[in-house]
N, C-alpha and C. Protein backbone atom coordinates (compact mmCIF):
# COMPACT_ATOMS: atom_id res chain seq x y z
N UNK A 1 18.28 -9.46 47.08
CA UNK A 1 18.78 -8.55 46.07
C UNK A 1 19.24 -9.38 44.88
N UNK A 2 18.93 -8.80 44.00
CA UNK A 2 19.21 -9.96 42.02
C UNK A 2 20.30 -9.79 42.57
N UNK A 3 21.49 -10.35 41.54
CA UNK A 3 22.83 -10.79 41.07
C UNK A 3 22.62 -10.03 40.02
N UNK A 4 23.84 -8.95 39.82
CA UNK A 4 23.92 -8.14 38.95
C UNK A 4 25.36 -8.34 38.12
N UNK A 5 25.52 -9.26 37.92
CA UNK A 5 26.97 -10.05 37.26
C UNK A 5 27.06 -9.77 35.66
N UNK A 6 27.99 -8.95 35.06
CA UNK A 6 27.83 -8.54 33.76
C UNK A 6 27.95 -9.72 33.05
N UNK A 7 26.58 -9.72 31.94
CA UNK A 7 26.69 -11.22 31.12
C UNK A 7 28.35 -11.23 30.55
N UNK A 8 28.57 -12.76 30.18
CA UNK A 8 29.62 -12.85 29.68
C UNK A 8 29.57 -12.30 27.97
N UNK A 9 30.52 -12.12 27.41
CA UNK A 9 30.36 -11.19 25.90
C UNK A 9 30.40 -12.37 25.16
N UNK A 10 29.45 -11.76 24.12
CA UNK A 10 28.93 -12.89 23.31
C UNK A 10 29.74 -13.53 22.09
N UNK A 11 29.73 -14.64 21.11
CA UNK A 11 30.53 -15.18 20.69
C UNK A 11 31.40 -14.12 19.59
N UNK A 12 30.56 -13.54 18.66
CA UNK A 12 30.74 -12.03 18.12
C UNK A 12 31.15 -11.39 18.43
N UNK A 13 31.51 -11.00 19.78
CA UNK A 13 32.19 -9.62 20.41
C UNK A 13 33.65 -10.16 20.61
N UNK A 14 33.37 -11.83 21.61
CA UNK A 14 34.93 -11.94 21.48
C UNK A 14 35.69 -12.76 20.31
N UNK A 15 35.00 -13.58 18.54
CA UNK A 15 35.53 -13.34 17.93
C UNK A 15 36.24 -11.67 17.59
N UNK A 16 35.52 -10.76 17.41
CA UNK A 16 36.02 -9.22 16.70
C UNK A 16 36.78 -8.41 18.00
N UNK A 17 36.93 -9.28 19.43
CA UNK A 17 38.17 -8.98 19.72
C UNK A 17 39.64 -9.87 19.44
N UNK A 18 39.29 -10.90 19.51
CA UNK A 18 40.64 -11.75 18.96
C UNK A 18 41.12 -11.05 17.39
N UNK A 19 39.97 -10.52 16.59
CA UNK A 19 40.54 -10.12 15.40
C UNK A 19 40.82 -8.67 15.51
N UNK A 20 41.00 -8.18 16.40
CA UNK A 20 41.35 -6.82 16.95
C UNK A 20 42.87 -7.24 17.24
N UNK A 21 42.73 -8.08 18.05
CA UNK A 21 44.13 -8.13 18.67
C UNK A 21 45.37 -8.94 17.82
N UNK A 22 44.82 -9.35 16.57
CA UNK A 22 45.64 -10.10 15.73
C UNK A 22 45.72 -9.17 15.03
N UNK A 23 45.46 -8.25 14.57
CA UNK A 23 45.74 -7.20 13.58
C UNK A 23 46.97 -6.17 14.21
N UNK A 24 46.45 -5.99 15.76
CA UNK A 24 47.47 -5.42 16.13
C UNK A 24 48.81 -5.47 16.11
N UNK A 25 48.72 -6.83 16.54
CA UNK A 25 50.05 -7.13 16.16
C UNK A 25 50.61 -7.60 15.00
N UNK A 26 49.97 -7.83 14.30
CA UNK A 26 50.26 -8.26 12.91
C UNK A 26 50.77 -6.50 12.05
N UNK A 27 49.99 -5.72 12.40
CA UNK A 27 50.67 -4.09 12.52
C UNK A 27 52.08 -3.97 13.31
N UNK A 28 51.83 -4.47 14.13
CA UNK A 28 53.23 -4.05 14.63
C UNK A 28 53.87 -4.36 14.22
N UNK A 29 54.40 -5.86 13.64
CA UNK A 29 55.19 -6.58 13.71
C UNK A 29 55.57 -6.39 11.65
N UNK A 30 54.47 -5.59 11.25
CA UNK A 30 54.61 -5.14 9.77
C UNK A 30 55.36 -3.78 9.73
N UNK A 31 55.33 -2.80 11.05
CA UNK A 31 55.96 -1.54 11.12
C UNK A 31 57.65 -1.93 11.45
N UNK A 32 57.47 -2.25 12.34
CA UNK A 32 58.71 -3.05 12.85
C UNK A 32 59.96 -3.45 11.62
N UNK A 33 59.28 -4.41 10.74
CA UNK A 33 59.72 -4.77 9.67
C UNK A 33 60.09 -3.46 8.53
N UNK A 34 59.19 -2.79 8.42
CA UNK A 34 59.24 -1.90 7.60
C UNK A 34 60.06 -0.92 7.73
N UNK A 35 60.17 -0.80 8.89
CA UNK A 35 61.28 0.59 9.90
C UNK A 35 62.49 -0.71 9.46
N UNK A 36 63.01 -1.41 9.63
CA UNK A 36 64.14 -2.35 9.32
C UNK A 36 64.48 -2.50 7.62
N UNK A 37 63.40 -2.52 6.65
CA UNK A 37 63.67 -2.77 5.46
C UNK A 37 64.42 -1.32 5.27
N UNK A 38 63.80 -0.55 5.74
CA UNK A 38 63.75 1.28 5.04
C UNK A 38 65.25 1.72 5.58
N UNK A 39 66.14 0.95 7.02
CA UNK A 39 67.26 1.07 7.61
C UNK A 39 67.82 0.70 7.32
N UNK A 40 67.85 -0.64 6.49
CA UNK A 40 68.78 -1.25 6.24
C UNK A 40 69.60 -1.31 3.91
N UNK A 41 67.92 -0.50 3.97
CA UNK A 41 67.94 -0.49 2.52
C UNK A 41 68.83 0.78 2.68
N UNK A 42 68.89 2.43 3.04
CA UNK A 42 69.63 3.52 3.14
C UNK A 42 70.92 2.87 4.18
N UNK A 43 71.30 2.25 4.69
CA UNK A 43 72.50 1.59 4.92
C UNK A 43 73.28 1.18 3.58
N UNK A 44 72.63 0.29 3.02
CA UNK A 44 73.50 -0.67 1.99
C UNK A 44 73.86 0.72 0.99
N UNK A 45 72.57 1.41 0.81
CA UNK A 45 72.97 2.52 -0.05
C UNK A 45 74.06 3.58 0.06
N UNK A 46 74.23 3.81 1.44
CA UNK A 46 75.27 4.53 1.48
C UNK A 46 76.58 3.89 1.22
N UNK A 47 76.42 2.61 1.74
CA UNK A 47 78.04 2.35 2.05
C UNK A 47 78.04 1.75 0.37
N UNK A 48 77.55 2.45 -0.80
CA UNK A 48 77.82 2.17 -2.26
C UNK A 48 77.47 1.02 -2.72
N UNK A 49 76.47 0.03 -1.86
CA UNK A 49 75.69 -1.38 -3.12
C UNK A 49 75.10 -0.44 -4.11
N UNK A 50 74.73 -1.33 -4.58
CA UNK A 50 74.10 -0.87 -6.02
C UNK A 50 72.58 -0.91 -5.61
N UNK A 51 71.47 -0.68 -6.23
CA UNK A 51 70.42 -0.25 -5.46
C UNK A 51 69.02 -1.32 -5.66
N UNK A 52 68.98 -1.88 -6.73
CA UNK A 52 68.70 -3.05 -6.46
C UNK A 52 68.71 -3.85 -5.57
N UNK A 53 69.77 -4.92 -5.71
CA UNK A 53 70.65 -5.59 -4.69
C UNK A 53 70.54 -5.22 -3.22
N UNK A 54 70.63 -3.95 -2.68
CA UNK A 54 70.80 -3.17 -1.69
C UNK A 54 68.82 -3.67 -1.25
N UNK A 55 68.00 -3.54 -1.80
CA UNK A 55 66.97 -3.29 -1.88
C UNK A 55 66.52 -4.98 -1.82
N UNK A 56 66.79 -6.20 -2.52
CA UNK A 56 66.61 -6.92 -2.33
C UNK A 56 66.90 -7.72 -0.97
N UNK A 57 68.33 -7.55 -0.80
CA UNK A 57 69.00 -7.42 0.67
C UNK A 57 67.61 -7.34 1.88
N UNK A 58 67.76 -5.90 1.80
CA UNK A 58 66.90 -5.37 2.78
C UNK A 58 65.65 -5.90 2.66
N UNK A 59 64.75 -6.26 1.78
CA UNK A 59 63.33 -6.97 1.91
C UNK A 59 63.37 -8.21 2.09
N UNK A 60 64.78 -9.25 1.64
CA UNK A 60 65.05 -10.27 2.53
C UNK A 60 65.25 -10.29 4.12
N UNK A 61 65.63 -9.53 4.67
CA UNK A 61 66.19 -9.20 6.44
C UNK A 61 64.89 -8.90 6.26
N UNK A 62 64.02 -7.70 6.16
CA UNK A 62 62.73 -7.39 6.77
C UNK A 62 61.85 -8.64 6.19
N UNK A 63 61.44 -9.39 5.53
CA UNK A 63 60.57 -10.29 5.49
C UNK A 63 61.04 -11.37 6.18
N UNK A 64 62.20 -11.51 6.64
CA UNK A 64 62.74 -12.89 7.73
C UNK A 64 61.98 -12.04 8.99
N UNK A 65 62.04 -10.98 9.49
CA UNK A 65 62.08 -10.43 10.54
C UNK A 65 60.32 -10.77 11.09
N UNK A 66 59.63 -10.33 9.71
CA UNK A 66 58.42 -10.66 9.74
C UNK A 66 57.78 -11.83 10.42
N UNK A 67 58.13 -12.80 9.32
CA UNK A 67 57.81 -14.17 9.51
C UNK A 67 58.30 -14.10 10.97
N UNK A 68 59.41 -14.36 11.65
CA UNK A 68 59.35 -14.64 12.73
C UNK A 68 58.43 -14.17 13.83
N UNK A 69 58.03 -12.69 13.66
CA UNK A 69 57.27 -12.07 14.23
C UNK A 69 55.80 -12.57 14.55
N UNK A 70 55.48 -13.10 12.84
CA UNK A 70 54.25 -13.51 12.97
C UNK A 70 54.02 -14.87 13.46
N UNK A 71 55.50 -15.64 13.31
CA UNK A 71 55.04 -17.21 13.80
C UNK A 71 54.80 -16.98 15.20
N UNK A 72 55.67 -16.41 15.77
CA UNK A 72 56.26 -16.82 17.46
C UNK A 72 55.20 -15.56 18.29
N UNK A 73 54.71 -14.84 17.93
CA UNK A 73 53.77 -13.24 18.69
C UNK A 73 52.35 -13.68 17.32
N UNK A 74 52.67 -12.98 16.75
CA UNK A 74 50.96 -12.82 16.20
C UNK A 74 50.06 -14.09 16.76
N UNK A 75 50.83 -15.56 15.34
CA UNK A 75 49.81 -16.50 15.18
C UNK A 75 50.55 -17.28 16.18
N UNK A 76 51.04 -17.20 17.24
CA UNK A 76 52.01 -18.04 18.04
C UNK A 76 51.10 -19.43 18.58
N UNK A 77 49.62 -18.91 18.36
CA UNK A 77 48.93 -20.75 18.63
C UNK A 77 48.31 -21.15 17.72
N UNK A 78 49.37 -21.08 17.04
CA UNK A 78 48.81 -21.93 15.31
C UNK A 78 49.64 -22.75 15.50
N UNK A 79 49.35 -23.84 13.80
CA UNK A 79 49.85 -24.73 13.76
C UNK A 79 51.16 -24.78 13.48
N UNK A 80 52.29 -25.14 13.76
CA UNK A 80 53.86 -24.61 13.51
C UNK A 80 54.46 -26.13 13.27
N UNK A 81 54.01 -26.70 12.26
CA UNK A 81 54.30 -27.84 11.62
C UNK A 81 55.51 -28.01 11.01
N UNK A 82 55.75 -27.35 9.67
CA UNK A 82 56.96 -27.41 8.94
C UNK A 82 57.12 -26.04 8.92
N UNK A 83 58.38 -25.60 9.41
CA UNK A 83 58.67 -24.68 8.80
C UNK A 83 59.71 -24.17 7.43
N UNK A 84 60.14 -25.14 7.20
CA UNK A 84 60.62 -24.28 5.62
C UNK A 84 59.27 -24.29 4.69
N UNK A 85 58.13 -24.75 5.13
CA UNK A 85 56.85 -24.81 3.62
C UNK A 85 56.26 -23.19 4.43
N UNK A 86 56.20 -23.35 5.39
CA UNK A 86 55.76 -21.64 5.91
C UNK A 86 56.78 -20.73 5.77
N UNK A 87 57.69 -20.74 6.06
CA UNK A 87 58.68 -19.64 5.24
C UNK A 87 58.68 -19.36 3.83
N UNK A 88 58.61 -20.32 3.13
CA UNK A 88 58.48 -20.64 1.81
C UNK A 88 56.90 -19.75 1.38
N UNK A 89 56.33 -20.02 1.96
CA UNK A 89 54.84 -19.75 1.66
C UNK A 89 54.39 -18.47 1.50
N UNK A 90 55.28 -17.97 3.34
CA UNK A 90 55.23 -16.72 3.49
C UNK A 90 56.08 -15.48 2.53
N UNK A 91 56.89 -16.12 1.67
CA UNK A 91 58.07 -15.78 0.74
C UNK A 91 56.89 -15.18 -0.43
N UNK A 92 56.26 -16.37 -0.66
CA UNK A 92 55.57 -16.67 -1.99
C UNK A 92 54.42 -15.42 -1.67
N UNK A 93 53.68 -15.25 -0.44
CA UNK A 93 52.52 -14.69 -0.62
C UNK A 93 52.82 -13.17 -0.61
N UNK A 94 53.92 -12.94 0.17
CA UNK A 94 54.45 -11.82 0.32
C UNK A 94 54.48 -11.20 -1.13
N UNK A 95 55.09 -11.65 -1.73
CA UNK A 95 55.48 -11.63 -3.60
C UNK A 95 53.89 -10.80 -3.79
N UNK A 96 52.81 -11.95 -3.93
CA UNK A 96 51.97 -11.75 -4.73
C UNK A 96 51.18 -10.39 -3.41
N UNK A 97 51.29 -9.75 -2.63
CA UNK A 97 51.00 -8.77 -1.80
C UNK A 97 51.45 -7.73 -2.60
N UNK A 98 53.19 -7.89 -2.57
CA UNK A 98 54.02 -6.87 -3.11
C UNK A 98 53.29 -6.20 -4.92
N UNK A 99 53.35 -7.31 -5.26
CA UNK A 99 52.20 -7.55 -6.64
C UNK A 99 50.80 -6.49 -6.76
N UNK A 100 49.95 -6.72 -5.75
CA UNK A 100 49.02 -6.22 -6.50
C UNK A 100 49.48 -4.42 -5.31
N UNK A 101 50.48 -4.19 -4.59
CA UNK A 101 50.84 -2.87 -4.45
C UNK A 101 51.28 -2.20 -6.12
N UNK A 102 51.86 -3.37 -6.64
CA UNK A 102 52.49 -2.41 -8.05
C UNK A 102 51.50 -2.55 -9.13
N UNK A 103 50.87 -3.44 -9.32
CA UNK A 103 49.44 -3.48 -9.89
C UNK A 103 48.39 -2.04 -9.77
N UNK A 104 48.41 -1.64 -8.46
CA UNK A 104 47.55 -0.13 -8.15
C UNK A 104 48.49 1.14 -8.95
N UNK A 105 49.59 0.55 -8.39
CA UNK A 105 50.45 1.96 -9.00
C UNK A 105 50.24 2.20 -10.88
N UNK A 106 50.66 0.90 -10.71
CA UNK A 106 50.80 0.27 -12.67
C UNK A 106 49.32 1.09 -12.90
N UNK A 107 48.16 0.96 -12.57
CA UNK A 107 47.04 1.34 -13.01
C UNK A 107 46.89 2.86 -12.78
N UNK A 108 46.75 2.89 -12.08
CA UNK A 108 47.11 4.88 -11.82
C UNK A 108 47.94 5.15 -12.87
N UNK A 109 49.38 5.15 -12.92
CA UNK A 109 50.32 5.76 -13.25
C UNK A 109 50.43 5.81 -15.20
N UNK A 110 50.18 4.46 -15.20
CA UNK A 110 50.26 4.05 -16.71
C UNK A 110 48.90 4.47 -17.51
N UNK A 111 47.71 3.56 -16.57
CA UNK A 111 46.74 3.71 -17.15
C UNK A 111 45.81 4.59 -17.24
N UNK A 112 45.53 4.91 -16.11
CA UNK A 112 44.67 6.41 -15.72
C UNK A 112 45.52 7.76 -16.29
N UNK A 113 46.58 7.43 -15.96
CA UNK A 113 48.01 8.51 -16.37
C UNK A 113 47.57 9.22 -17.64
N UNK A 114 47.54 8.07 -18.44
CA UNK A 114 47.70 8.44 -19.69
C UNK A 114 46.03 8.62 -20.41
N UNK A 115 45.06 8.97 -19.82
CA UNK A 115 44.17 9.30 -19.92
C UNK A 115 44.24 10.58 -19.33
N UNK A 116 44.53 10.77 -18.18
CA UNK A 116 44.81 11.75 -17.17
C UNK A 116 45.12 12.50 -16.43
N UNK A 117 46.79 13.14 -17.00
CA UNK A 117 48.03 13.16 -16.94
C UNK A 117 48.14 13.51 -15.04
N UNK A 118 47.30 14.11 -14.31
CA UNK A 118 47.20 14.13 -13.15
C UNK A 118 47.52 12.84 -12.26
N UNK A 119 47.27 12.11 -12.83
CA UNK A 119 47.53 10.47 -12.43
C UNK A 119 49.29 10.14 -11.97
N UNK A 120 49.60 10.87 -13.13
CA UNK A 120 51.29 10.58 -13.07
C UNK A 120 51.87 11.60 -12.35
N UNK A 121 51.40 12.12 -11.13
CA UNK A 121 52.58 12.98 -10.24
C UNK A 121 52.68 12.19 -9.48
N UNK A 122 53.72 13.15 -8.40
CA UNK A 122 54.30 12.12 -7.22
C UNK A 122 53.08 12.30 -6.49
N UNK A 123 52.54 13.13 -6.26
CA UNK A 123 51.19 12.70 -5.40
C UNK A 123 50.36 11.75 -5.50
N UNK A 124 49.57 11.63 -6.75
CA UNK A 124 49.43 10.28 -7.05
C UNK A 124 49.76 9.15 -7.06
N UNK A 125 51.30 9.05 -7.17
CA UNK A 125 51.93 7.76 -7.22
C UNK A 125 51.67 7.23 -6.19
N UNK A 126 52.07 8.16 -5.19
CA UNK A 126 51.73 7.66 -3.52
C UNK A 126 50.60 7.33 -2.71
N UNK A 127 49.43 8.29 -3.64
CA UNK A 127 48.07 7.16 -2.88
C UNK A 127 47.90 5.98 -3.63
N UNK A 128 48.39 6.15 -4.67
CA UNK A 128 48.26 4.96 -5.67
C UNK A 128 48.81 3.79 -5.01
N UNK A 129 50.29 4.17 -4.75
CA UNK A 129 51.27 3.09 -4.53
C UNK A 129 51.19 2.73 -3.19
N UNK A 130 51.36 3.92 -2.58
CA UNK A 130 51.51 3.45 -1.05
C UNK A 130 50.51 3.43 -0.26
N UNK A 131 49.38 4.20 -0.14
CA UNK A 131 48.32 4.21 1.02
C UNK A 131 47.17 3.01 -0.01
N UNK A 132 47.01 3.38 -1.34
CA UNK A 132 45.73 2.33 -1.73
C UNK A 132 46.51 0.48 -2.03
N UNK A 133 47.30 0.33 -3.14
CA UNK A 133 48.27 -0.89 -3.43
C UNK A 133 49.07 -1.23 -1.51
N UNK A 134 49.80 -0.79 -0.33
CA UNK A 134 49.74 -1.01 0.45
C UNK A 134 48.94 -1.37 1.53
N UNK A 135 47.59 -0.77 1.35
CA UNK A 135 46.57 -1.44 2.29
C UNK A 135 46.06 -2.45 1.59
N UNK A 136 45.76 -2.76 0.24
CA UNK A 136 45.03 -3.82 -0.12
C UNK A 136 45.89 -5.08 -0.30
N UNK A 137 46.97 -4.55 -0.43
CA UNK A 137 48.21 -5.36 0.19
C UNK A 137 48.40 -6.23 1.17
N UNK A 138 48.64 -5.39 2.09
CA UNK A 138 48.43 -5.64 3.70
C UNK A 138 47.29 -6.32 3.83
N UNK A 139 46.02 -6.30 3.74
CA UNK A 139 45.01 -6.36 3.81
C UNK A 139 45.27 -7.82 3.31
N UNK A 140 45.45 -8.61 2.17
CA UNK A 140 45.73 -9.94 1.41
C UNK A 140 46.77 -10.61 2.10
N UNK A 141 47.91 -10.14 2.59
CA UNK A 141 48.91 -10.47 3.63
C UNK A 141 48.15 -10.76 4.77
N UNK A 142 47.20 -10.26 5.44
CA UNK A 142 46.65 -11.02 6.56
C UNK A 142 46.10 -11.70 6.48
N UNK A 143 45.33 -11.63 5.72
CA UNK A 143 44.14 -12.87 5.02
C UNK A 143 44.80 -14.25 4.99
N UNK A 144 45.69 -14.32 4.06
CA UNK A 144 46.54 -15.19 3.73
C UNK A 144 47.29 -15.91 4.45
N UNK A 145 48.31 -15.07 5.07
CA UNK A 145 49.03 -15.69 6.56
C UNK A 145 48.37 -16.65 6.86
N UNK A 146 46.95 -15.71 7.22
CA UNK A 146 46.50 -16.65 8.53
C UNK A 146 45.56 -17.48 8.19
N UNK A 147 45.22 -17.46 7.15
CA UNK A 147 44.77 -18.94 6.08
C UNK A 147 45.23 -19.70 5.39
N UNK A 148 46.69 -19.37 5.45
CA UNK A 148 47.29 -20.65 4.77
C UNK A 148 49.05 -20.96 4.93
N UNK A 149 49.57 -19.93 5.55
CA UNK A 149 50.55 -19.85 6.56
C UNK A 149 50.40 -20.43 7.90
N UNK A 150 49.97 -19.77 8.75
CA UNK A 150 49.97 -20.16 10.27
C UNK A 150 48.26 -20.44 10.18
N UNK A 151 48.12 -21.63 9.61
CA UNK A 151 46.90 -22.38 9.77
C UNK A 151 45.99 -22.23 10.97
N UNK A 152 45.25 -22.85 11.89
CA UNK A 152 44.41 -22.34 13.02
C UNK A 152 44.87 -24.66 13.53
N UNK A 153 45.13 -24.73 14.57
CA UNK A 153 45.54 -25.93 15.02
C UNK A 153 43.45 -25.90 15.69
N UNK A 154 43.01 -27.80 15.48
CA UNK A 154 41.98 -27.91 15.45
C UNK A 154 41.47 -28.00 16.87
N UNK A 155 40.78 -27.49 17.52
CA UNK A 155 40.06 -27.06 19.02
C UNK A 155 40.40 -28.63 19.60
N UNK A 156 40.82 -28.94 20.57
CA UNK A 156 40.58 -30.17 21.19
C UNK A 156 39.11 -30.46 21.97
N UNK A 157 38.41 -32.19 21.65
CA UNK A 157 37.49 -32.44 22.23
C UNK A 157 36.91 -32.31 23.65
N UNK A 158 36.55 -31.26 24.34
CA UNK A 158 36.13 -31.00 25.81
C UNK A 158 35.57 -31.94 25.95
N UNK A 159 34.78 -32.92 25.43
CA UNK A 159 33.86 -34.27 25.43
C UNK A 159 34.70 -35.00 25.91
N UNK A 160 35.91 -35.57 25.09
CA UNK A 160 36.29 -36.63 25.02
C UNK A 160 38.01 -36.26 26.20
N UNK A 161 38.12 -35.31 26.98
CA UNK A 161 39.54 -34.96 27.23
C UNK A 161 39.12 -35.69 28.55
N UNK A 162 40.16 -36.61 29.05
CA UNK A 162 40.56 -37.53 30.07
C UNK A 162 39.69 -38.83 29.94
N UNK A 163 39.35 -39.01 28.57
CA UNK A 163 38.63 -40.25 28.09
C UNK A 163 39.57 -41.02 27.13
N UNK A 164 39.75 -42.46 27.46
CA UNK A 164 40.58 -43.12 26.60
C UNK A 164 40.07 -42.99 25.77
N UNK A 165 40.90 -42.87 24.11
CA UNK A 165 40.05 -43.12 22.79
C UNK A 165 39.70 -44.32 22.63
N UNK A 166 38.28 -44.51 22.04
CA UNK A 166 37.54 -45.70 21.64
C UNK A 166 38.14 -46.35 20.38
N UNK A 167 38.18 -47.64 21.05
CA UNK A 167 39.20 -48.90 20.08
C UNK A 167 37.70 -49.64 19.11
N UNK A 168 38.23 -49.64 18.00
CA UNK A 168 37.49 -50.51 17.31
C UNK A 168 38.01 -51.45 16.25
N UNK A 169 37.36 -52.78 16.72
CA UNK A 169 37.53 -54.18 16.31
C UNK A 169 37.60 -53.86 14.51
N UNK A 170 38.66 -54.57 14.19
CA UNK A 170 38.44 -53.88 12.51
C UNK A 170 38.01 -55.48 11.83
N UNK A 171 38.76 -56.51 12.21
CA UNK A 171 38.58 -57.50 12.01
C UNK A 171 37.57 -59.11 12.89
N UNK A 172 36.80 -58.67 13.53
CA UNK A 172 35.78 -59.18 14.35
C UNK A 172 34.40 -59.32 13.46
N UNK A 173 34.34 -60.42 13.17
CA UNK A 173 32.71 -60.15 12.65
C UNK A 173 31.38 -60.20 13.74
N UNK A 174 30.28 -59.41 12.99
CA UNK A 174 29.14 -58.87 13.87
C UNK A 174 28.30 -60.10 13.68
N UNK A 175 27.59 -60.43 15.31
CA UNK A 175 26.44 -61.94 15.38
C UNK A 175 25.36 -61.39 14.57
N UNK A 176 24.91 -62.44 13.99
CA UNK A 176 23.97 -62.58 12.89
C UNK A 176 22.40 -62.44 14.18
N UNK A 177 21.36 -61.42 13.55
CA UNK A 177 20.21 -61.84 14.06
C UNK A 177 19.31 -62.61 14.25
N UNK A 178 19.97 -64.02 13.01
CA UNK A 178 19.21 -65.19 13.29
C UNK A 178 20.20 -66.22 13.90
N UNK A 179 19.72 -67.25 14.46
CA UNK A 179 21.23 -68.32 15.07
C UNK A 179 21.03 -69.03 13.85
N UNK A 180 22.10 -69.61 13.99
CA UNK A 180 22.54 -71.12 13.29
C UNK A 180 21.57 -72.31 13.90
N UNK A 181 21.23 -72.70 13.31
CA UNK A 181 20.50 -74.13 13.94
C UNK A 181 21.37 -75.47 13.65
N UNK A 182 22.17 -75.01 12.66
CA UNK A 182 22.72 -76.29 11.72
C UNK A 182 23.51 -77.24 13.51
């Protein structure tokens, strides 16, 4: 009787599951955050900060919350080299995420707006701002992270693993193909 053993899944299937499962959590760990910015921002507000401030507050705590999320669960077998240049990084890219969310709005609201006055309701603002500028957002936030935040640490040699590394003579000179006769 054959061997009816399901082939193993091919390199394609289980890259676009690893990128299944990094998104997931990279979702989660963006809801998570977001449920924390949105709690902690109507906190500060009540108890009378000013709303700014209150608001800066809160996207500082939710973007710490993040980063941790994503070093230690998402990209947790990446490279985790320095971390104040990845915090830092993750600070910086976050910014330019946040950026082109207000960039979509800015264009709707201002520009289309005023061609279009339909542009400028709250309905608009919100696919503008939040479902289109938030996913393409998000969308550059993952990209990014995980290309230049939590780097990819380089595959170790299956060839060479329980093989001493090969030493080479730096200062040894190589025998000549003719001899010396002298």
């Amino acid at each position: 009787m054959p061997e009816t053993s399901p082939t193993p899944p091919s390199r394609l299937r289980a890259k676009l599951r690893a990128l299944i499962r990094e998104l997931s959590k990279f979702g989660t760990v963006g809801a998570i955050s977001f449920a924390i910015d949105v709690a902690i921002f109507n906190i500060l507000l009540r108890a009378g900060w000013e709303t700014l401030f209150a608001k800066t507050v809160s996207t500082i705590i939710a973007t710490s919350v993040a980063f941790v999320g994503n070093r230690f669960w998402t990209w947790r077998d990446r490279a985790h080299d320095n971390m104040a240049r990845q915090y830092t990084l993750f600070f910086v890219l976050n910014a330019v995420g946040l950026g082109i969310g207000l960039a979509c709005l800015a264009i709707s609201h201002y520009g289309l707006g005023s061609v279009w006055p339909s542009f400028q309701t709250a309905l608009a603002d919100n696919v503008s701002g939040l479902l289109i500028g938030t996913g393409l957002g998000t969308l550059f936030r993952f990209w990014s992270y995980k290309r230049f935040v939590f780097r990819a640490t380089p595959a170790p040699d299956k060839a060479a693993e329980g093989q001493r590394p090969e030493r080479h003579a730096t200062n040894v000179a190589t025998p000549s193909p003719v001899r010396d006769t002298a």
